[in-house]
Protein backbone atom coordinates (compact mmCIF):
# COMPACT_ATOMS: atom_id res chain seq x y z
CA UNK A 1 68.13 106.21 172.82
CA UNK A 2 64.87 108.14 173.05
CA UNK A 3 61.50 107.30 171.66
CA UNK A 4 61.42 109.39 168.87
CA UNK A 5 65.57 108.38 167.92
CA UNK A 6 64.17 104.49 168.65
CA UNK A 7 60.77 105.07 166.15
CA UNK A 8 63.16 106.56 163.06
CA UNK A 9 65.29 103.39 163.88
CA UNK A 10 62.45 101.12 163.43
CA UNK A 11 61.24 103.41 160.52
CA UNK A 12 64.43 102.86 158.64
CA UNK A 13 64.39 99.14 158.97
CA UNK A 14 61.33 98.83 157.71
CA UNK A 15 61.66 100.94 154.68
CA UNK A 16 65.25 98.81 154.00
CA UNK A 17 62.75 95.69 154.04
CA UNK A 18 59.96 96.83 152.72
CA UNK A 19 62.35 97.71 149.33
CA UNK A 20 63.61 94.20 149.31
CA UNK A 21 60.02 92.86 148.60
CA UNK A 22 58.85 95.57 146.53
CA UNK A 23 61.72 96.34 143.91
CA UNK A 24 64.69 93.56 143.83
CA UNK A 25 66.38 96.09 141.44
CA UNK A 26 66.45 99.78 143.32
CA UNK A 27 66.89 97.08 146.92
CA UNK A 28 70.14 96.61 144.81
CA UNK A 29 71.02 100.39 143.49
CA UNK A 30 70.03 102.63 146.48
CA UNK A 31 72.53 100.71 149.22
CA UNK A 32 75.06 101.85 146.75
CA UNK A 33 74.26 105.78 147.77
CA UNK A 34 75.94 107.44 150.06
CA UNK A 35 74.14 107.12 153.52
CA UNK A 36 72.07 110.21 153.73
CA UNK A 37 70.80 109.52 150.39
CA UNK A 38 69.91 105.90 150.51
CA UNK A 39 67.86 107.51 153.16
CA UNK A 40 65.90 109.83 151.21
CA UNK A 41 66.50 108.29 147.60
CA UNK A 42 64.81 104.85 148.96
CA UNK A 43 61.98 106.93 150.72
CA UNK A 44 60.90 108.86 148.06
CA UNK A 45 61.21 105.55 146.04
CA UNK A 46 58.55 104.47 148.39
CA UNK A 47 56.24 107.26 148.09
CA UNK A 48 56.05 106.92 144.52
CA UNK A 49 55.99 103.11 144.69
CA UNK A 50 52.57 104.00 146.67
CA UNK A 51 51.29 106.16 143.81
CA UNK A 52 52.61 103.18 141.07
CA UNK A 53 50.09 100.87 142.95
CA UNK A 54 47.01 102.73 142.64
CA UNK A 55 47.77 103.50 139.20
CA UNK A 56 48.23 99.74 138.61
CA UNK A 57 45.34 98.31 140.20
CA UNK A 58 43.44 96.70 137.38
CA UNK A 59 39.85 96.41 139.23
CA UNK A 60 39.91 99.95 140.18
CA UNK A 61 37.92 102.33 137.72
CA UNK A 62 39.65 105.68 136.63
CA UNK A 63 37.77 108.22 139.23
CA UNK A 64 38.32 105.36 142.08
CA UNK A 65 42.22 106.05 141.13
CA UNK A 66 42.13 109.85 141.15
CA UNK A 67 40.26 109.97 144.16
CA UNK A 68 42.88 107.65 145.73
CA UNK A 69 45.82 109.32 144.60
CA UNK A 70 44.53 113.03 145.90
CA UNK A 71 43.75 111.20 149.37
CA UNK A 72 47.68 110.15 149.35
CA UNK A 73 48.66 113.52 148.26
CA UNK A 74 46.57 115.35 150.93
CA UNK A 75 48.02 112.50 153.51
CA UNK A 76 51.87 113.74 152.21
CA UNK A 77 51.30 117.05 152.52
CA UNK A 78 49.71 116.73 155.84
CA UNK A 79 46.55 117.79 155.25
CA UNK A 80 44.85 114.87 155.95
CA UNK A 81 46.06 111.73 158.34
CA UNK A 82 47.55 108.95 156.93
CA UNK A 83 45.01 106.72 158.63
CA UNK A 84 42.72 108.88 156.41
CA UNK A 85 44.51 107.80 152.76
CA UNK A 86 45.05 104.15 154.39
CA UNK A 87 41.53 102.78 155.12
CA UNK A 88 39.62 103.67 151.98
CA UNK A 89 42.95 102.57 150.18
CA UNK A 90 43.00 99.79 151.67
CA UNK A 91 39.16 98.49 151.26
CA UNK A 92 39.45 99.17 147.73
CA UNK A 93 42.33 97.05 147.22
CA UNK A 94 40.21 94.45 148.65
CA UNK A 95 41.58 91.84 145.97
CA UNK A 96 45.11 93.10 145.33
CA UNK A 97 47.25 90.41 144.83
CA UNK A 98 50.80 91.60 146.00
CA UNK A 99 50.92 91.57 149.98
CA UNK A 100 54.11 93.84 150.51
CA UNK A 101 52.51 96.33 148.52
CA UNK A 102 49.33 96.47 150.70
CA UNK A 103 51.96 96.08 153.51
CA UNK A 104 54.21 99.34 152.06
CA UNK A 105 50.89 101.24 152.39
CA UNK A 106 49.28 100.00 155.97
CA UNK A 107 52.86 101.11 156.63
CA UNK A 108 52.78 104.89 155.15
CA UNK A 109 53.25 106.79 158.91
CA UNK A 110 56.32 105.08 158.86
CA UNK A 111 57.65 106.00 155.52
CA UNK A 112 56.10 110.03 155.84
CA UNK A 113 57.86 110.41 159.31
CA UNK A 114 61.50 109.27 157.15
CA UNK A 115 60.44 112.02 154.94
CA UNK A 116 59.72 114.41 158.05
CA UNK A 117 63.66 113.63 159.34
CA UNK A 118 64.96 114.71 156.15
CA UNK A 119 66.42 117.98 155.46
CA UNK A 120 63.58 120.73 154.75
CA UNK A 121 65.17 121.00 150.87
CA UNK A 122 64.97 117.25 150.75
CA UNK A 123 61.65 117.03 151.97
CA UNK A 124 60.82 119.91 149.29
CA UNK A 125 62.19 118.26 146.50
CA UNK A 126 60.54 114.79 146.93
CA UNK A 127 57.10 117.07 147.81
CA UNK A 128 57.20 118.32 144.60
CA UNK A 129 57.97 115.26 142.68
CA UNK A 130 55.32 112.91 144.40
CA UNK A 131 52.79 115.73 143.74
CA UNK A 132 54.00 115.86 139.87
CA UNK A 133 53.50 112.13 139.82
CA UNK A 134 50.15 111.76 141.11
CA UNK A 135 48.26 114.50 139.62
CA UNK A 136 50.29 113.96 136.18
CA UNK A 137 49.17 110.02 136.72
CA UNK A 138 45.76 111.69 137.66
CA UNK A 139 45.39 112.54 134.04
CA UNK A 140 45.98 109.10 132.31
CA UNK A 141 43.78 106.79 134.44
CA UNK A 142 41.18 107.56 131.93
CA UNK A 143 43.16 107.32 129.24
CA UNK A 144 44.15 103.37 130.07
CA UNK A 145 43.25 101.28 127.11
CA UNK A 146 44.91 98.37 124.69
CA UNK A 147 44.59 100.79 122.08
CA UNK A 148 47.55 102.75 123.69
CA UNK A 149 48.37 106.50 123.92
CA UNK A 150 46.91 108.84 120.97
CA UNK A 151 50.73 109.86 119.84
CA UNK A 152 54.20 110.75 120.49
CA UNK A 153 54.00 113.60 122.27
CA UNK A 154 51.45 111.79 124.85
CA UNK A 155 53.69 108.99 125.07
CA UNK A 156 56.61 111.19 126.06
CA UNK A 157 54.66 113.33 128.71
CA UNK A 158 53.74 110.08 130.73
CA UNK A 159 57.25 109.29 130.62
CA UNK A 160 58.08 112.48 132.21
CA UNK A 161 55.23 112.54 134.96
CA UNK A 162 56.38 108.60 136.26
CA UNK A 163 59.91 108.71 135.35
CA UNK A 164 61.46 112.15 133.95
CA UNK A 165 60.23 113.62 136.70
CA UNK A 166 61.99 111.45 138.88
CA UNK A 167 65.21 112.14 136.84
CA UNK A 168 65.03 115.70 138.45
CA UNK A 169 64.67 114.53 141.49
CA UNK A 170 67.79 112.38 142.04
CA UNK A 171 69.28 115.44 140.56
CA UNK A 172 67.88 117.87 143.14
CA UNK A 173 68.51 115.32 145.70
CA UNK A 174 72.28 114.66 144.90
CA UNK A 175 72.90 118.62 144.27
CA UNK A 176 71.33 118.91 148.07
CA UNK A 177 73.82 116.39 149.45
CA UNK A 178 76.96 117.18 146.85
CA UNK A 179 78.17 120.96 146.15
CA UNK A 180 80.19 119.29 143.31
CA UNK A 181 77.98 117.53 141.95
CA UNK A 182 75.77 120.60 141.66
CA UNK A 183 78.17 122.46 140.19
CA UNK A 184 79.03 119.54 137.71
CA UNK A 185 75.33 119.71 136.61
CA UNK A 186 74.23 123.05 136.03
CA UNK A 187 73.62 123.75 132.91
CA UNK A 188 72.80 120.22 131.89
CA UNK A 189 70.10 119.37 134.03
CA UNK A 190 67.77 118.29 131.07
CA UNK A 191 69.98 114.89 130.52
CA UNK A 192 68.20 114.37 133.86
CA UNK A 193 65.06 113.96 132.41
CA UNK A 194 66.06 111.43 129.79
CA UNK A 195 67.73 109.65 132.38
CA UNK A 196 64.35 108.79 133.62
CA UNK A 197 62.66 108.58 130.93
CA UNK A 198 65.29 105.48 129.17
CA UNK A 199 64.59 103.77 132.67
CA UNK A 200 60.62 104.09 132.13
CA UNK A 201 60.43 103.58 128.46
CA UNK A 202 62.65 100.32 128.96
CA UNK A 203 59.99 99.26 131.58
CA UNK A 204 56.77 100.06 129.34
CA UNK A 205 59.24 98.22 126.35
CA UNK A 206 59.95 94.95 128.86
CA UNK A 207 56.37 95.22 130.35
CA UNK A 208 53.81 95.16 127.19
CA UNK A 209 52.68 91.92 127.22
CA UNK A 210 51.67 92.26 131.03
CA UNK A 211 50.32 95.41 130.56
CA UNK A 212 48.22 94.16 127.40
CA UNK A 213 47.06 91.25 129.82
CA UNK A 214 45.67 94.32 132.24
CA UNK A 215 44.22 95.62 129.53
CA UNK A 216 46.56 98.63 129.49
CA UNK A 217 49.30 99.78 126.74
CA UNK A 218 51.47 103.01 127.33
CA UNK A 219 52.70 102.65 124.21
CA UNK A 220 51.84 105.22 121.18
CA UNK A 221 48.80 103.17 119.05
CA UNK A 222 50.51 104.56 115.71
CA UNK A 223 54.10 103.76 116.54
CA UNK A 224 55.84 100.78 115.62
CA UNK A 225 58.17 98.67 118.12
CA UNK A 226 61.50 99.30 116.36
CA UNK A 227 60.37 103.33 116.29
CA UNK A 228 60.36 103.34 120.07
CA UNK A 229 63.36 101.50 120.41
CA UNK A 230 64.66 104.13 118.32
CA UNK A 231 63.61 106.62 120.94
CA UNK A 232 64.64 104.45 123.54
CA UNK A 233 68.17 104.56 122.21
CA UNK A 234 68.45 108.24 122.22
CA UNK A 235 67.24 108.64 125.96
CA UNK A 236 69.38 106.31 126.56
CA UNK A 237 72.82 108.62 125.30
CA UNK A 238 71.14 111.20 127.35
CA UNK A 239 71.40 109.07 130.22
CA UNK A 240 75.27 108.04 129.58
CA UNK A 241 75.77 111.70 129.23
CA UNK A 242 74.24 112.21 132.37
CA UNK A 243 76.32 110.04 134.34
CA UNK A 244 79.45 110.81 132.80
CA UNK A 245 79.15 114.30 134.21
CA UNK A 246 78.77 113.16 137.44
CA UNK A 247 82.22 113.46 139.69
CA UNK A 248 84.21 111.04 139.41
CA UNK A 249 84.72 111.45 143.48
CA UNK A 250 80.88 110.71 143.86
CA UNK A 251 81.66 106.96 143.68
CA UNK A 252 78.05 105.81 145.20
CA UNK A 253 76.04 108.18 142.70
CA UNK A 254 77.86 106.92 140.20
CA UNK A 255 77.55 103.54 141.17
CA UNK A 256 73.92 103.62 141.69
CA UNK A 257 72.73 105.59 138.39
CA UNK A 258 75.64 103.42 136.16
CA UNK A 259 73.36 100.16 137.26
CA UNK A 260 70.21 101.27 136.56
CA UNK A 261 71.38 102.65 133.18
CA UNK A 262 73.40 99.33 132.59
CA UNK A 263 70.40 97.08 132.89
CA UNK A 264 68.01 99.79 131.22
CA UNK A 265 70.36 99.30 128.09
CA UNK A 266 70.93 95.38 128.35
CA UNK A 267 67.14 94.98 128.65
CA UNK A 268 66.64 97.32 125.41
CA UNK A 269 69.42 95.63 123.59
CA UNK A 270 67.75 92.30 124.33
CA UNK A 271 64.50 93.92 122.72
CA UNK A 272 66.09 95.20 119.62
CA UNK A 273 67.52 91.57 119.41
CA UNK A 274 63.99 89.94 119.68
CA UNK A 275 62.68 92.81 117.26
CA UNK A 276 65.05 91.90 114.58
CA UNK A 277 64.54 88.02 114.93
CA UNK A 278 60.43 89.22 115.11
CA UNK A 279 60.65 87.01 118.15
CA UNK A 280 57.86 88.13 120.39
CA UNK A 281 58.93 86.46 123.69
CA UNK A 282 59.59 89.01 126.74
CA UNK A 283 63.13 90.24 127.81
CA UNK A 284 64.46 88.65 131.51
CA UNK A 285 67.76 89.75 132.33
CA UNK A 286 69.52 86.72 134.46
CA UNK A 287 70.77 86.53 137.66
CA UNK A 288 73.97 86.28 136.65
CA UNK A 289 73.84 89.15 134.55
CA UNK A 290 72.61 91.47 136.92
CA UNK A 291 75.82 90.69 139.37
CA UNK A 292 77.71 90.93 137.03
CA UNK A 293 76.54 94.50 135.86
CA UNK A 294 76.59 94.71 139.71
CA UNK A 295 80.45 94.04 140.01
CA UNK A 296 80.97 95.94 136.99
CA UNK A 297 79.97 99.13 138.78
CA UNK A 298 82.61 99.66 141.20
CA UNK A 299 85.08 99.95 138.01
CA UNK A 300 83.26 102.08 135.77
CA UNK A 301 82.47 104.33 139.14
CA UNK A 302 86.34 105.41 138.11
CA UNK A 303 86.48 105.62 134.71
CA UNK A 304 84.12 107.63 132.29
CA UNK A 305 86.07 105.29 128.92
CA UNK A 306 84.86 102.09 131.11
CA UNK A 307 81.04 103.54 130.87
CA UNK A 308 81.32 104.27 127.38
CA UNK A 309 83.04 101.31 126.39
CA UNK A 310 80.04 99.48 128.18
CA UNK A 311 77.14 101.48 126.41
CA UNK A 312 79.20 100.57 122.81
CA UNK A 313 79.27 96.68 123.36
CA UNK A 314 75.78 96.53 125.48
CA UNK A 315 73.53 98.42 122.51
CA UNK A 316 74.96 96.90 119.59
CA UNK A 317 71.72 95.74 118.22
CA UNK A 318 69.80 98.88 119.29
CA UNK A 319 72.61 100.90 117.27
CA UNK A 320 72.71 98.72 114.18
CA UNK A 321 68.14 98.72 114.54
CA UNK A 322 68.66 102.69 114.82
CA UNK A 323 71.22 103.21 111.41
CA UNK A 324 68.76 100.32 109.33
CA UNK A 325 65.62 102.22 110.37
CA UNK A 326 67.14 105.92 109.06
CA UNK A 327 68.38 104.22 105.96
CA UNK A 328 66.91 105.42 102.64
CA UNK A 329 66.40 103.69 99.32
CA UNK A 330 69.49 104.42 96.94
């Protein structure tokens, strides 16, 4: 084995442990892809994990974030060294209090040379979406408040620069490594978006109180709980859609989107429960019923009825809050 085979070796085990300590849930839905696309998928998961933390970092003020964020993107699209982005990245998280993501970005040579070994139109696609993400992200450091976003159609756009925007990617990433798949999609690739966007909604839902305790809300200051679940709901059928396209011979795409989209709509059910009761405490999804979403994958991999029947009983409550909220006085 040469040096550079042996570096990507040790590369790729770091990344597979770095994703462990970062995200238990994506360290349990990218192993499910195909080889070649855990590869990329869990990189560019990475890359934007590195753009989630500066955005996140509650002693940082807004032009501290931007200027952060534009260092990474220069560093990504090699304009600038990594060692560059790292140090003043690193001094201003000074006080950051989760180690494996200061780790993840002492650690960025390693994940940008992953990127480097990927195909050209991989590398393109995850370019494009890391750039989307930071300079979209860019926008609403100053706009991070408790009151919230000013309205709906803000709300929506930050979904689509941290989430919908990843949406496209997977989609540009599993067209690039799947002919069929491809040529299942076309013509449909706007369920993409709302694939990510009912993944970050669900996290912005299940996150509030934290966020609140940051001093943050992403949530639109005029809308009501039960109206975004309402949204929610509807991404959500966009995301069903989505994977029910998918070919039914593309068992580890379907595997891996099924689970996210499973415990996107268990979470959100568990909300609309909560809402109903006006219980206010926060939505955890056991251990046992993640695995058993888990298990539940390798069936409804096979069977689009098995992924519908699934979305029926798992949103009951988000169904019944959805017809009680469009209801009209006789």
């Amino acid at each position: 084995m040469n040096t550079s085979s042996a570096t990507l070796q040790a590369d790729l085990a770091y990344q597979k442990v770095i994703l462990g300590s970062v995200s238990r849930t994506f360290a349990l839905t990218i192993p499910l892809l195909p080889e070649a696309l855990e590869k990329v998928v869990g990189n560019a998961y990475l890359l934007c994990r590195i753009v989630d933390t500066i955005e996140d970092a509650p002693d940082l003020s807004p032009p501290t974030k931007q200027a952060l964020s534009q260092l990474f993107l220069d560093s990504l699209m090699g304009k600038i060294t990594a060692e560059e982005f790292i140090r003043p990245c690193l001094a201003a998280l000074n006080t950051h209090s989760n180690p494996s993501e200061l780790d993840l970005i002492e650690h960025t040579p390693a994940v940008l040379r992953i990127l480097h070994a990927c195909s050209p139109k991989d590398q393109e696609a995850v370019n494009q979406c890391v750039s989307i993400m930071s300079l979209g992200m860019s926008r609403f450091h100053t706009k991070q408040s408790t009151e919230g976003l000013s309205d709906l159609a803000e709300f929506e756009e930050y979904c689509y620069v941290v989430a919908g925007v990843v949406g496209e990617l997977l989609t540009n990433l599993f067209g690039n490594h799947s002919s069929h798949f491809a040529q299942c999609m076309r013509s449909h690739e706007s369920l993409s978006v709302g694939f990510g966007q009912a993944l970050q909604m669900t996290n912005i839902l299940k996150d509030s109180s934290e966020d609140r305790a940051r001093g943050v809300s992403w949530k639109p200051s005029k809308m009501s709980q039960i109206d975004l679940l309402n949204i929610a709901y509807r991404k959500l059928i966009e995301a069903c859609n989505y994977i029910l396209i998918i070919p039914k011979q593309e068992v580890g795409i379907r595997r891996f989107c099924f689970l996210a989209f499973g415990l996107a709509a268990l979470t959100l059910n568990t909300i609309a429960q909560k809402a109903s009761a006006k219980k206010i405490s926060e939505p955890k999804l056991t251990r046992k019923v993640v695995w058993g979403v888990y298990g539940f994958t390798k069936l409804a991999a096979h069977s689009n009825l098995l992924v519908k029947l699934f979305f029926y009983l798992s949103s009951q409550d988000l169904r019944k809050l959805a017809k009680s909220s469009y209801k009209t006085p006789s």
